[in-house]
PDB file of N, CA and C in Angstrom:
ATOM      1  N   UNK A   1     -36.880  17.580-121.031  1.00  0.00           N
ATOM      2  CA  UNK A   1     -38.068  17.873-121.803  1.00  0.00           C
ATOM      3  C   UNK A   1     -38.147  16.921-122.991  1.00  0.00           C
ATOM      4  N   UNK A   2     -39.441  16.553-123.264  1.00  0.00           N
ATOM      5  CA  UNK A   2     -39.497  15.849-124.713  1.00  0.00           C
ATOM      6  C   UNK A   2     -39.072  16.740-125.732  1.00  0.00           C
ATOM      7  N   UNK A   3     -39.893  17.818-126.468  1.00  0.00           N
ATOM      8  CA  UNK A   3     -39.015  18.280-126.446  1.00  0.00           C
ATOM      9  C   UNK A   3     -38.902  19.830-126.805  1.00  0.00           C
ATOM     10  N   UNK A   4     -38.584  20.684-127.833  1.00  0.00           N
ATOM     11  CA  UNK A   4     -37.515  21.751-127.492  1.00  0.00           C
ATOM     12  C   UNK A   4     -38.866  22.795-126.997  1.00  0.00           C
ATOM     13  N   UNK A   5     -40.141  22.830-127.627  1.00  0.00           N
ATOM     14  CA  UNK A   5     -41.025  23.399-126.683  1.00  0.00           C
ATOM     15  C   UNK A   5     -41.540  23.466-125.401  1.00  0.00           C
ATOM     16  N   UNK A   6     -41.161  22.412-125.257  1.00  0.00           N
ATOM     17  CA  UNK A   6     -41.443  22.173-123.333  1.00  0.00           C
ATOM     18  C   UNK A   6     -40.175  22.615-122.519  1.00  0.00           C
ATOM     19  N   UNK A   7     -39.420  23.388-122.996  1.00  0.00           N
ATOM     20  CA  UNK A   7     -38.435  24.066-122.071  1.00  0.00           C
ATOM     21  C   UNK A   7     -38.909  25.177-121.751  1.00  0.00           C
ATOM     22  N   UNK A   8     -38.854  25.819-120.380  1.00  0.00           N
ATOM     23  CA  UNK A   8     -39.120  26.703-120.124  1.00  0.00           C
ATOM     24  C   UNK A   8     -38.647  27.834-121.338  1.00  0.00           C
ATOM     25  N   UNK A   9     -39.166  28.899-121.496  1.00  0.00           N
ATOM     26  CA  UNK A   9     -39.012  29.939-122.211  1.00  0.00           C
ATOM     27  C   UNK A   9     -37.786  30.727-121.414  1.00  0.00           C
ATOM     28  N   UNK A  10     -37.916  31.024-120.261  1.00  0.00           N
ATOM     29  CA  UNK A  10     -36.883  31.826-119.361  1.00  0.00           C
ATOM     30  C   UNK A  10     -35.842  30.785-119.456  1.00  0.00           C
ATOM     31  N   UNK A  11     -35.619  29.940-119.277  1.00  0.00           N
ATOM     32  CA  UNK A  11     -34.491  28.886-119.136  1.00  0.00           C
ATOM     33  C   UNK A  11     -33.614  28.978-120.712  1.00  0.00           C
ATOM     34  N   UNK A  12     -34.276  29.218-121.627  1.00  0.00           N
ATOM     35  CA  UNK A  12     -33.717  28.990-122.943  1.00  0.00           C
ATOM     36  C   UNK A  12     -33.243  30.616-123.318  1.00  0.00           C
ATOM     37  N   UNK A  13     -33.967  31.344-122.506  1.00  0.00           N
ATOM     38  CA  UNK A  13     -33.512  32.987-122.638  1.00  0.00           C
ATOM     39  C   UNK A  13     -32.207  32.983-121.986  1.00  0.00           C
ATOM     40  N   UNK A  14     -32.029  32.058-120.961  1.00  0.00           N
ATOM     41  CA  UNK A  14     -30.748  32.581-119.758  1.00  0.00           C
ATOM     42  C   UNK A  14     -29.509  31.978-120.330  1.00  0.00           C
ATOM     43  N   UNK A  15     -29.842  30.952-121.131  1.00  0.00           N
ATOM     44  CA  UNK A  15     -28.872  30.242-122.042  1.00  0.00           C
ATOM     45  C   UNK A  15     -27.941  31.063-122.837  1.00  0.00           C
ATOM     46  N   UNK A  16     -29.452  31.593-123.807  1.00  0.00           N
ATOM     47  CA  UNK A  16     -28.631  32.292-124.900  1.00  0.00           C
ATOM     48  C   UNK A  16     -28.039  33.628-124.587  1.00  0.00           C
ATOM     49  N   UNK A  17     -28.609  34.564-123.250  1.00  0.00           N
ATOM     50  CA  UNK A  17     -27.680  35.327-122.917  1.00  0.00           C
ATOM     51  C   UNK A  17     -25.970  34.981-122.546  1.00  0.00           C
ATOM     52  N   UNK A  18     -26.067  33.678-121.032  1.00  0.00           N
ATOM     53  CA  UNK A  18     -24.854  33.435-121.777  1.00  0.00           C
ATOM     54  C   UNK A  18     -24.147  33.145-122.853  1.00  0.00           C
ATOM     55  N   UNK A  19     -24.216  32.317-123.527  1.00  0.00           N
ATOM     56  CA  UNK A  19     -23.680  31.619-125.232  1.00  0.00           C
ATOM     57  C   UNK A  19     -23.327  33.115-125.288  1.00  0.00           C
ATOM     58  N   UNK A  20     -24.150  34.364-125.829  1.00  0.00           N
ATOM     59  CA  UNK A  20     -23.876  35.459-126.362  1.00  0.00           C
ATOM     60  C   UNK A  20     -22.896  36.090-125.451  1.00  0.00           C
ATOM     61  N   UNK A  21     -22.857  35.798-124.484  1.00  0.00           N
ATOM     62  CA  UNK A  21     -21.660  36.841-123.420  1.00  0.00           C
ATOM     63  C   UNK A  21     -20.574  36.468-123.870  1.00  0.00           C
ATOM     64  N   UNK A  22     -20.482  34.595-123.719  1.00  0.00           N
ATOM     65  CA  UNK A  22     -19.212  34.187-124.178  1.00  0.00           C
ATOM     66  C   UNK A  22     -18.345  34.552-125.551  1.00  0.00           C
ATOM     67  N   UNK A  23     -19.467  34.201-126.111  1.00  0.00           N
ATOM     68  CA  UNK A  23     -19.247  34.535-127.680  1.00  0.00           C
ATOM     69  C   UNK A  23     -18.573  36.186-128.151  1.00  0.00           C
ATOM     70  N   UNK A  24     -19.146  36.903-127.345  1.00  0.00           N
ATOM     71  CA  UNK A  24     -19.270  38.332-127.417  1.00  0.00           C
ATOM     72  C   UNK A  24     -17.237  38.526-126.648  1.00  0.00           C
ATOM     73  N   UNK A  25     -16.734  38.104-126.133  1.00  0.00           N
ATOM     74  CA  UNK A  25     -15.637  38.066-125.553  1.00  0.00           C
ATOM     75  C   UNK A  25     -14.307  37.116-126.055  1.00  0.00           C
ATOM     76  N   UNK A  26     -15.102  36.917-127.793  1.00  0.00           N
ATOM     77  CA  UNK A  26     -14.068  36.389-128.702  1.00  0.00           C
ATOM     78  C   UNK A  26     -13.400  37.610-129.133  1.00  0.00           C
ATOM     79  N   UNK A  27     -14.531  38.372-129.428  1.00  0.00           N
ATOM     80  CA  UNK A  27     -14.150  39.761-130.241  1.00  0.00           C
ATOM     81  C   UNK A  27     -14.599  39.647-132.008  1.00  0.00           C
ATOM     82  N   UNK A  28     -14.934  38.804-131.729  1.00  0.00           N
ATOM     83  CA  UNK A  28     -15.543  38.412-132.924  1.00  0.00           C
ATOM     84  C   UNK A  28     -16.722  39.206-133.851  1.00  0.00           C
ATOM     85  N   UNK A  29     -16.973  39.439-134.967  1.00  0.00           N
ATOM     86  CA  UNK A  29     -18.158  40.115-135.849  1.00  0.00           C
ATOM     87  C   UNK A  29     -19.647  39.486-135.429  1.00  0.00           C
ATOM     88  N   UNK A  30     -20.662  40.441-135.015  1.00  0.00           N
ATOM     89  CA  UNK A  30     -21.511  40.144-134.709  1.00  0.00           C
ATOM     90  C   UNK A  30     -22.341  39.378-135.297  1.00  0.00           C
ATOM     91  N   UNK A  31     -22.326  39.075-137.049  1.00  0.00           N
ATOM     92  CA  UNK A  31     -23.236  37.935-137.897  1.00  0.00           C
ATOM     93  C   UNK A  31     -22.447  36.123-137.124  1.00  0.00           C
ATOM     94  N   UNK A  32     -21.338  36.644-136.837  1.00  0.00           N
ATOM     95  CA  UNK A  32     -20.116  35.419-136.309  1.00  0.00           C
ATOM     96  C   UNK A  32     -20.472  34.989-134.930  1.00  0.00           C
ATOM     97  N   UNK A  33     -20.883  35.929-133.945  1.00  0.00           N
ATOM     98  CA  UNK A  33     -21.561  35.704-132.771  1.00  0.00           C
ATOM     99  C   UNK A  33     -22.498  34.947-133.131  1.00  0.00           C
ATOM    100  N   UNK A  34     -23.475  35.437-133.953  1.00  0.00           N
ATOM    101  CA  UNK A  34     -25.168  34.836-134.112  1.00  0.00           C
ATOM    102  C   UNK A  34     -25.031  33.653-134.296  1.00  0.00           C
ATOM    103  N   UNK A  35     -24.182  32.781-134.808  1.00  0.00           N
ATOM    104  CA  UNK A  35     -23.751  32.178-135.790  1.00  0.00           C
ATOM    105  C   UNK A  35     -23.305  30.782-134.308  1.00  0.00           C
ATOM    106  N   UNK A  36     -22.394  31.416-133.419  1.00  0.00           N
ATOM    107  CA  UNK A  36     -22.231  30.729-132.880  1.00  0.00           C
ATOM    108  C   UNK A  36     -22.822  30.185-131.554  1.00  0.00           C
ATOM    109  N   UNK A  37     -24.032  31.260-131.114  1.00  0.00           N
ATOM    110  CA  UNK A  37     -25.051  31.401-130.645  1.00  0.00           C
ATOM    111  C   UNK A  37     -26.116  30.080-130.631  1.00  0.00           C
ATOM    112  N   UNK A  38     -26.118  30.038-132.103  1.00  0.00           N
ATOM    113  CA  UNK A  38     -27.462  28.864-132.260  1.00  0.00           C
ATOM    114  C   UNK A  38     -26.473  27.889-132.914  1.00  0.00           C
ATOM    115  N   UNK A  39     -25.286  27.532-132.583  1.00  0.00           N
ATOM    116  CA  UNK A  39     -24.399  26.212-132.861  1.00  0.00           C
ATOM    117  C   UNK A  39     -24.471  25.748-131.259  1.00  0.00           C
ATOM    118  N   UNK A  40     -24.468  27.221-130.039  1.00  0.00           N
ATOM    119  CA  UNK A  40     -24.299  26.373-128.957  1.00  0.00           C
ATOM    120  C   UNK A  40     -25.581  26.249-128.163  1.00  0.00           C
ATOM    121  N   UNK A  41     -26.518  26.758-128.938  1.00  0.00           N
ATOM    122  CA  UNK A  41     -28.384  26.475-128.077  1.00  0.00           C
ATOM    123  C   UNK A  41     -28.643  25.392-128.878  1.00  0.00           C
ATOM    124  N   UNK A  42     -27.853  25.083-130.156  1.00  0.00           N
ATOM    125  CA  UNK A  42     -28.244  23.377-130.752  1.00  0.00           C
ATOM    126  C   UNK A  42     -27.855  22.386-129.992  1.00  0.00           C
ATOM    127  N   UNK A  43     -26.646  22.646-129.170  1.00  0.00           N
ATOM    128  CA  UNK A  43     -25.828  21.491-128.525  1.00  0.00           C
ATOM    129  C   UNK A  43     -27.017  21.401-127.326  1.00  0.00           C
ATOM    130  N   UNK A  44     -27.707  22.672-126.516  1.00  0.00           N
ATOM    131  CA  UNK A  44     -28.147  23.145-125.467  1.00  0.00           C
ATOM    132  C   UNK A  44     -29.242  21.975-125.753  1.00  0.00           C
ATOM    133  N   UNK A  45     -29.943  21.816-126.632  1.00  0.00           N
ATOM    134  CA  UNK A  45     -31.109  21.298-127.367  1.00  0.00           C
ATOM    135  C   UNK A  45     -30.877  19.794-127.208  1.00  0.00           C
ATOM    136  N   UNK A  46     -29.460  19.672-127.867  1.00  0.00           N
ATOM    137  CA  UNK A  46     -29.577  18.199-127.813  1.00  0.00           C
ATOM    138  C   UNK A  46     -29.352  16.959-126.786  1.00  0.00           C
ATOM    139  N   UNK A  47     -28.950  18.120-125.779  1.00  0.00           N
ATOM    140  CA  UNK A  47     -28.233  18.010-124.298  1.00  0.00           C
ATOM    141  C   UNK A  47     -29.588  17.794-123.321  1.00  0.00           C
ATOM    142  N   UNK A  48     -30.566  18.585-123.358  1.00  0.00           N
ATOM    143  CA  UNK A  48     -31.681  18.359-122.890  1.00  0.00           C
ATOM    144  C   UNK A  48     -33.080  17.761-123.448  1.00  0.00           C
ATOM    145  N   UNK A  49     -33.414  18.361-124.705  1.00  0.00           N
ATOM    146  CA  UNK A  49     -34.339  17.680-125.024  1.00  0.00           C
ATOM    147  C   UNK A  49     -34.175  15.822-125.520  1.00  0.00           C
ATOM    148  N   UNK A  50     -35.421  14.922-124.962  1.00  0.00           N
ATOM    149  CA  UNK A  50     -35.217  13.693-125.139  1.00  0.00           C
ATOM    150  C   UNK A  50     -35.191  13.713-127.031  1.00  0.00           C
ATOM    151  N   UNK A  51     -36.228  14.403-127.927  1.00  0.00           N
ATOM    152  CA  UNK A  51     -36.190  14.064-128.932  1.00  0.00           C
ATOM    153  C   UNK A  51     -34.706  14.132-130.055  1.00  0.00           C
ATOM    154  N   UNK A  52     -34.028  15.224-129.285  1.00  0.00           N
ATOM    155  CA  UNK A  52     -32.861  15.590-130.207  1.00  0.00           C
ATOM    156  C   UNK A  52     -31.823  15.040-129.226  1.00  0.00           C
ATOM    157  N   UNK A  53     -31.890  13.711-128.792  1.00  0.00           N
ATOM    158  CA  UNK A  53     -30.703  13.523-128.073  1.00  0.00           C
ATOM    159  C   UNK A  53     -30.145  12.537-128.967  1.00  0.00           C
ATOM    160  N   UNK A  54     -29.152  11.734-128.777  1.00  0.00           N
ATOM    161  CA  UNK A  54     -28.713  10.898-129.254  1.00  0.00           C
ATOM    162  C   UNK A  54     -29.097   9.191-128.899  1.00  0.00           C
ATOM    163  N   UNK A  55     -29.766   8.358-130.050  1.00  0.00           N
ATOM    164  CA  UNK A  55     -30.646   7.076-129.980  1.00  0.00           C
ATOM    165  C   UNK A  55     -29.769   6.300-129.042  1.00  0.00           C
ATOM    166  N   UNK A  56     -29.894   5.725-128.124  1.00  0.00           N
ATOM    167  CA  UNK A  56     -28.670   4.581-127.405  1.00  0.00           C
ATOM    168  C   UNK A  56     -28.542   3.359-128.397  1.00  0.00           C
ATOM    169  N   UNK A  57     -29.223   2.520-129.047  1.00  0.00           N
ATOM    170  CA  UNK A  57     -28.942   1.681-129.627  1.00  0.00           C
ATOM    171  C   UNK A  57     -28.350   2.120-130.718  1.00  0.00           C
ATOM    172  N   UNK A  58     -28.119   3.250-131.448  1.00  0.00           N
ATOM    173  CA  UNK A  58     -27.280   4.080-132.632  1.00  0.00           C
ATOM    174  C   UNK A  58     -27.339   5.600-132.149  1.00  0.00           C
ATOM    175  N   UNK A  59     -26.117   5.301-131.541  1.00  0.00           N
ATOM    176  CA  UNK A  59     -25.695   6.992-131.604  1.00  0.00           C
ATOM    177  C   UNK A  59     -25.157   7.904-132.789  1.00  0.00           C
ATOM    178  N   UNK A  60     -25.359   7.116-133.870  1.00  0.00           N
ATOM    179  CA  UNK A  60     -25.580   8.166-135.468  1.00  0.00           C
ATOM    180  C   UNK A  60     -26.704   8.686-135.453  1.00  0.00           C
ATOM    181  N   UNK A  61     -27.914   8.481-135.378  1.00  0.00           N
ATOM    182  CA  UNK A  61     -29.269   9.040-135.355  1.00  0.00           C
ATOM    183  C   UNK A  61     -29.897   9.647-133.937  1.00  0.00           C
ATOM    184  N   UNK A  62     -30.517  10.790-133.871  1.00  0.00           N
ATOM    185  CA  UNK A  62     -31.311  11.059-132.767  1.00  0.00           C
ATOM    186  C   UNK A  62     -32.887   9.783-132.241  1.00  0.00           C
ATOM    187  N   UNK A  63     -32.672  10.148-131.232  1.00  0.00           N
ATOM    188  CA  UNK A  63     -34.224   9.553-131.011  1.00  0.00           C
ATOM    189  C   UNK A  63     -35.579   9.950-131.703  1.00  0.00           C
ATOM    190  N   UNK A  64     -35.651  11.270-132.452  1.00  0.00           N
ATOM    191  CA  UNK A  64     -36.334  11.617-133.063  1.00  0.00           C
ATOM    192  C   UNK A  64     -36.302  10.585-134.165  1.00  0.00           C
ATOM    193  N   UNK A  65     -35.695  10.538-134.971  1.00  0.00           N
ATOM    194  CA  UNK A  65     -35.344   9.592-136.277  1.00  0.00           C
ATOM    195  C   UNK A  65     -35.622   8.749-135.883  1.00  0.00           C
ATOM    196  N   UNK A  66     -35.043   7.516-134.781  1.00  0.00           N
ATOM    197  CA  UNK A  66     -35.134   6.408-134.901  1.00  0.00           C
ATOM    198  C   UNK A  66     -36.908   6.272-134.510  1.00  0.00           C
ATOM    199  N   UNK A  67     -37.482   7.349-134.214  1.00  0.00           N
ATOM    200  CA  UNK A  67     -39.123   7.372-133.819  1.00  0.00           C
ATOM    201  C   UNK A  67     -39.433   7.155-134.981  1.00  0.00           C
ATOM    202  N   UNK A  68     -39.206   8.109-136.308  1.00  0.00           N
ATOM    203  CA  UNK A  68     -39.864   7.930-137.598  1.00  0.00           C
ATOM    204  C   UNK A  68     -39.278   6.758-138.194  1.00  0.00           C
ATOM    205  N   UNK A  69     -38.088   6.438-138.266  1.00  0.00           N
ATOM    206  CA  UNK A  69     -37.945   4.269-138.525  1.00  0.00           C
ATOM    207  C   UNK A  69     -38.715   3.774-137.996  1.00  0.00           C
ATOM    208  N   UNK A  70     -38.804   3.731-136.687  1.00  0.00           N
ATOM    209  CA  UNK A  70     -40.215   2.627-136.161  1.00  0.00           C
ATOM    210  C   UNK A  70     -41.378   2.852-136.558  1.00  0.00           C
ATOM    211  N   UNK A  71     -41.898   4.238-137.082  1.00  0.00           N
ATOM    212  CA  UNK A  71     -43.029   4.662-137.506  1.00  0.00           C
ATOM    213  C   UNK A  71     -43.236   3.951-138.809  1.00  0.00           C
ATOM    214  N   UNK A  72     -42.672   4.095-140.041  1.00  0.00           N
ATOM    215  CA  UNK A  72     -42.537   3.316-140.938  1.00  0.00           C
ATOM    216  C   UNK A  72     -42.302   1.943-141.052  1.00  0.00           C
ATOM    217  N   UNK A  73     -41.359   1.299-140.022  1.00  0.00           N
ATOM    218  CA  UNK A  73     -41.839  -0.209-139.918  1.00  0.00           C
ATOM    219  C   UNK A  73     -42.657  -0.904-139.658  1.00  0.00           C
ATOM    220  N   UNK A  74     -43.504  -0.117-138.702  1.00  0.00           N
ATOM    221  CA  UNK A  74     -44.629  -0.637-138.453  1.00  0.00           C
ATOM    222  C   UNK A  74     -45.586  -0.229-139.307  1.00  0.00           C
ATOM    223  N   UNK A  75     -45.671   0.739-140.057  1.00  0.00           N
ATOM    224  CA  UNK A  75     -46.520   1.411-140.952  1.00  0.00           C
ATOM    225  C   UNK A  75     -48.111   1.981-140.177  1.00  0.00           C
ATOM    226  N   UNK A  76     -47.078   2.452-139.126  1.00  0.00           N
ATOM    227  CA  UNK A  76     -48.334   3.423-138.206  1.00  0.00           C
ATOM    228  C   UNK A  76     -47.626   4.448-136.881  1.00  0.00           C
ATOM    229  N   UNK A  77     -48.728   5.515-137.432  1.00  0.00           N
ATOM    230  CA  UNK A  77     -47.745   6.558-136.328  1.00  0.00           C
ATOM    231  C   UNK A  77     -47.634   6.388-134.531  1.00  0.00           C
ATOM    232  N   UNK A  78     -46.591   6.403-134.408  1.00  0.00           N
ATOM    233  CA  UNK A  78     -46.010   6.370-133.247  1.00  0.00           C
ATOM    234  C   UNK A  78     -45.374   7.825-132.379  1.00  0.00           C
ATOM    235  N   UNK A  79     -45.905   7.697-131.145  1.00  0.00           N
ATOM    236  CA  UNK A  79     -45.512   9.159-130.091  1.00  0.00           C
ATOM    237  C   UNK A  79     -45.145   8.819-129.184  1.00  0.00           C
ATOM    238  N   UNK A  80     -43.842   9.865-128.584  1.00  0.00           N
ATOM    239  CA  UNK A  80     -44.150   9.143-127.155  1.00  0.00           C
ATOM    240  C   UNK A  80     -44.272   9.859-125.955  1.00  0.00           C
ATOM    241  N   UNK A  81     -45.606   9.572-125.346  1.00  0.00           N
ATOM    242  CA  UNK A  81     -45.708  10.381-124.044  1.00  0.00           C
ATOM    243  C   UNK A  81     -45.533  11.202-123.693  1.00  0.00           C
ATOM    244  N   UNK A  82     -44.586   9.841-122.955  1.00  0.00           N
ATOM    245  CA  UNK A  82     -44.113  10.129-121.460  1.00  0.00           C
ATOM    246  C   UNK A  82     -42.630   9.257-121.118  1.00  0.00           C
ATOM    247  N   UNK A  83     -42.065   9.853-120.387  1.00  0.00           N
ATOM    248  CA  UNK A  83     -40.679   8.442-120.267  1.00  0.00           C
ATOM    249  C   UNK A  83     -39.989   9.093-119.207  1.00  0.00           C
ATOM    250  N   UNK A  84     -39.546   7.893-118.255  1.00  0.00           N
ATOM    251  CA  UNK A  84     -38.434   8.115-116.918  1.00  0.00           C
ATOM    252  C   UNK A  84     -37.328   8.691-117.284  1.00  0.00           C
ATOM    253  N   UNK A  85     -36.456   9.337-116.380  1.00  0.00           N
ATOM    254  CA  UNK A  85     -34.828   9.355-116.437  1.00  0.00           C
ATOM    255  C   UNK A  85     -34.405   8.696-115.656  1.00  0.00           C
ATOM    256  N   UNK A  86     -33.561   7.908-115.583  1.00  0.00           N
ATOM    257  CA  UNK A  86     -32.549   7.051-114.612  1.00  0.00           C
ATOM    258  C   UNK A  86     -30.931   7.453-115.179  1.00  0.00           C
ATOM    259  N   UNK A  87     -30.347   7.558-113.543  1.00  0.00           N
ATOM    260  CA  UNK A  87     -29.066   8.488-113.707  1.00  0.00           C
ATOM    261  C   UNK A  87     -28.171   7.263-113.282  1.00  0.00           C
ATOM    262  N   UNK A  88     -27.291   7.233-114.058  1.00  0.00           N
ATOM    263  CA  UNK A  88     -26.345   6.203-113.809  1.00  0.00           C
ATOM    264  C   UNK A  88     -25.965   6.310-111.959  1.00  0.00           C
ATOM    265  N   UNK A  89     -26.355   5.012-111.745  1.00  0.00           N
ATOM    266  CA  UNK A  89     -26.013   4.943-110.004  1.00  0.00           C
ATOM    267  C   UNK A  89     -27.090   5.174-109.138  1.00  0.00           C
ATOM    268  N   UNK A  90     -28.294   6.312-109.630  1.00  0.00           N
ATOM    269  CA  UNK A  90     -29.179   6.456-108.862  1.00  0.00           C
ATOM    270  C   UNK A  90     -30.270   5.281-108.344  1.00  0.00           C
ATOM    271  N   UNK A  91     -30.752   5.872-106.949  1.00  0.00           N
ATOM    272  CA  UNK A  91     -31.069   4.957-105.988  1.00  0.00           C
ATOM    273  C   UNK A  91     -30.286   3.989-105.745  1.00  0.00           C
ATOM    274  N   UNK A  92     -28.878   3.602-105.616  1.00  0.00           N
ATOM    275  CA  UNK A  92     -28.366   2.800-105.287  1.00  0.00           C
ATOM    276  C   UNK A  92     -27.247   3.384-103.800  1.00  0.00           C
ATOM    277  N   UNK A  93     -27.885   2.360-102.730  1.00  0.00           N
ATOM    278  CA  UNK A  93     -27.132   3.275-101.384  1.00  0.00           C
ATOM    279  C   UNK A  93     -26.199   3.068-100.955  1.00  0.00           C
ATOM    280  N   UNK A  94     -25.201   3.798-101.136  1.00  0.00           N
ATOM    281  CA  UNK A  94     -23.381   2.922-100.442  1.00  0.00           C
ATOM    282  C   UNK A  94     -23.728   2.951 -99.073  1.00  0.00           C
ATOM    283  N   UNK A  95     -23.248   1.684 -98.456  1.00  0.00           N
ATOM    284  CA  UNK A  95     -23.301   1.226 -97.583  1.00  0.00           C
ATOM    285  C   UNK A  95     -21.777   1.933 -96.582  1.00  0.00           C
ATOM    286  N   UNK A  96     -21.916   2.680 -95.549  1.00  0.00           N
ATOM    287  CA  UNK A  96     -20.492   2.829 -94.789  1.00  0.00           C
ATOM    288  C   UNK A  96     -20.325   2.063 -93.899  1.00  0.00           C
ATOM    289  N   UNK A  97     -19.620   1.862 -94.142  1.00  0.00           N
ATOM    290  CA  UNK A  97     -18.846   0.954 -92.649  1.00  0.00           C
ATOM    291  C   UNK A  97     -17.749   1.863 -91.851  1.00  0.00           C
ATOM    292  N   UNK A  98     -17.169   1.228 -90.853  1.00  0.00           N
ATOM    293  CA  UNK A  98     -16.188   1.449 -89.955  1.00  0.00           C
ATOM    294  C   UNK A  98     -15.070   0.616 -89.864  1.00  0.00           C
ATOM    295  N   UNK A  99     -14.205   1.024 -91.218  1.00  0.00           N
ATOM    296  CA  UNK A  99     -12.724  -0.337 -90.867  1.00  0.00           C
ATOM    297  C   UNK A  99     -12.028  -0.440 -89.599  1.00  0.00           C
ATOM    298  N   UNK A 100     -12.385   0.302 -88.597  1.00  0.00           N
ATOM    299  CA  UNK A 100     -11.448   0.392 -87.604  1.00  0.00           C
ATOM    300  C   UNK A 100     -12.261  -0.498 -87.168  1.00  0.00           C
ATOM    301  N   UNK A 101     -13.500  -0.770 -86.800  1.00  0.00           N
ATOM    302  CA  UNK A 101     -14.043  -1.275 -86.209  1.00  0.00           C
ATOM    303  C   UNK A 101     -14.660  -2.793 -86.491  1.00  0.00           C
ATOM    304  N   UNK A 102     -14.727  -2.626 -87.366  1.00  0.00           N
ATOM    305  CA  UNK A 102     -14.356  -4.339 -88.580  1.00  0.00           C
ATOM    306  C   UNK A 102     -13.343  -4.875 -88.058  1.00  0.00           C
ATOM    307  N   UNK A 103     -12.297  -4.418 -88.367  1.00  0.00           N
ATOM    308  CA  UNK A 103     -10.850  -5.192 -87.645  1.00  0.00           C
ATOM    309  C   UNK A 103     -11.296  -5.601 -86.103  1.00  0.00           C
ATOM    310  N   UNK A 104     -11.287  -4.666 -85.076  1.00  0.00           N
ATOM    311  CA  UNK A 104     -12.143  -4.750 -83.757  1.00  0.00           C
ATOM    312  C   UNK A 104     -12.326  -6.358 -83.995  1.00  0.00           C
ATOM    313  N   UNK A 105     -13.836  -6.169 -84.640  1.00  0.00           N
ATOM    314  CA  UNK A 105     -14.718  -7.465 -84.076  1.00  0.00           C
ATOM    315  C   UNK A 105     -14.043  -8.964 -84.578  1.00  0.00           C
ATOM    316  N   UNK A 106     -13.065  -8.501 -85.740  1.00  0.00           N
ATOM    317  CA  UNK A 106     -12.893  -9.563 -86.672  1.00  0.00           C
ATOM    318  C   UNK A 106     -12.101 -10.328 -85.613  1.00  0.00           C
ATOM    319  N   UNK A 107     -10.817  -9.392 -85.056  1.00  0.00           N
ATOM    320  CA  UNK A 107     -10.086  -9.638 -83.633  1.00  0.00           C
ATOM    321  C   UNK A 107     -10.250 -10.367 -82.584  1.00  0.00           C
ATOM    322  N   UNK A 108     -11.564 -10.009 -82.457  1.00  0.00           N
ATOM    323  CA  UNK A 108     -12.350 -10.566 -81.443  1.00  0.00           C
ATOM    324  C   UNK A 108     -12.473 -11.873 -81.680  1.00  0.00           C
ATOM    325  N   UNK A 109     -12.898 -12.551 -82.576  1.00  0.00           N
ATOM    326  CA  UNK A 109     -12.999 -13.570 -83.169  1.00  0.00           C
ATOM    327  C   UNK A 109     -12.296 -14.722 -82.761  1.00  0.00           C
TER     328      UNK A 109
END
């Protein structure tokens, strides 16, 4: 998701029930649960949404930030869209072979 509004509503509910199960099985004080609740739907946040992820060219700043630097350098507001995901490796097709059968032909040779 761009970002933390465009997550489904049910998806961000099923989250924090778990977080809270886990949490709840420290034994911990319930202000201490809450507490750790929205430390782990922040991570949840920054894990999925593009704006609160971490910038690739500076992973000190989110992509959010480095949006408002470019906004100010250029001295005009900037949004964005829309944008691909590409997964490290994807669309790329391993090729199988047959070593038994490599040897075979090489043999042959």
């Amino acid at each position: 998701a761009l970002t933390a509004e465009q997550i489904d509503p049910a998806a961000v509910e099923r989250e924090k029930a778990i977080f809270s199960d886990q949490a709840r099985q420290t034994g911990k004080p319930e202000a201490i649960i809450e507490k750790m609740v929205e430390g782990r739907l922040r991570k949840f946040y920054e894990e999925v949404v593009l704006l609160k992820q971490a910038f690739v060219l500076n992973p000190d700043i989110t992509v959010e930030k480095a949006l408002k630097d470019a906004e100010k350098e250029i001295g005009a507001p900037a949004k964005i869209s829309a944008y691909l995901r590409f997964a490290l490796g994807e669309g790329i097709e391993k090729e199988t072979t047959d070593f038994a059968a490599e040897v075979a032909a090489a043999v042959k040779k």
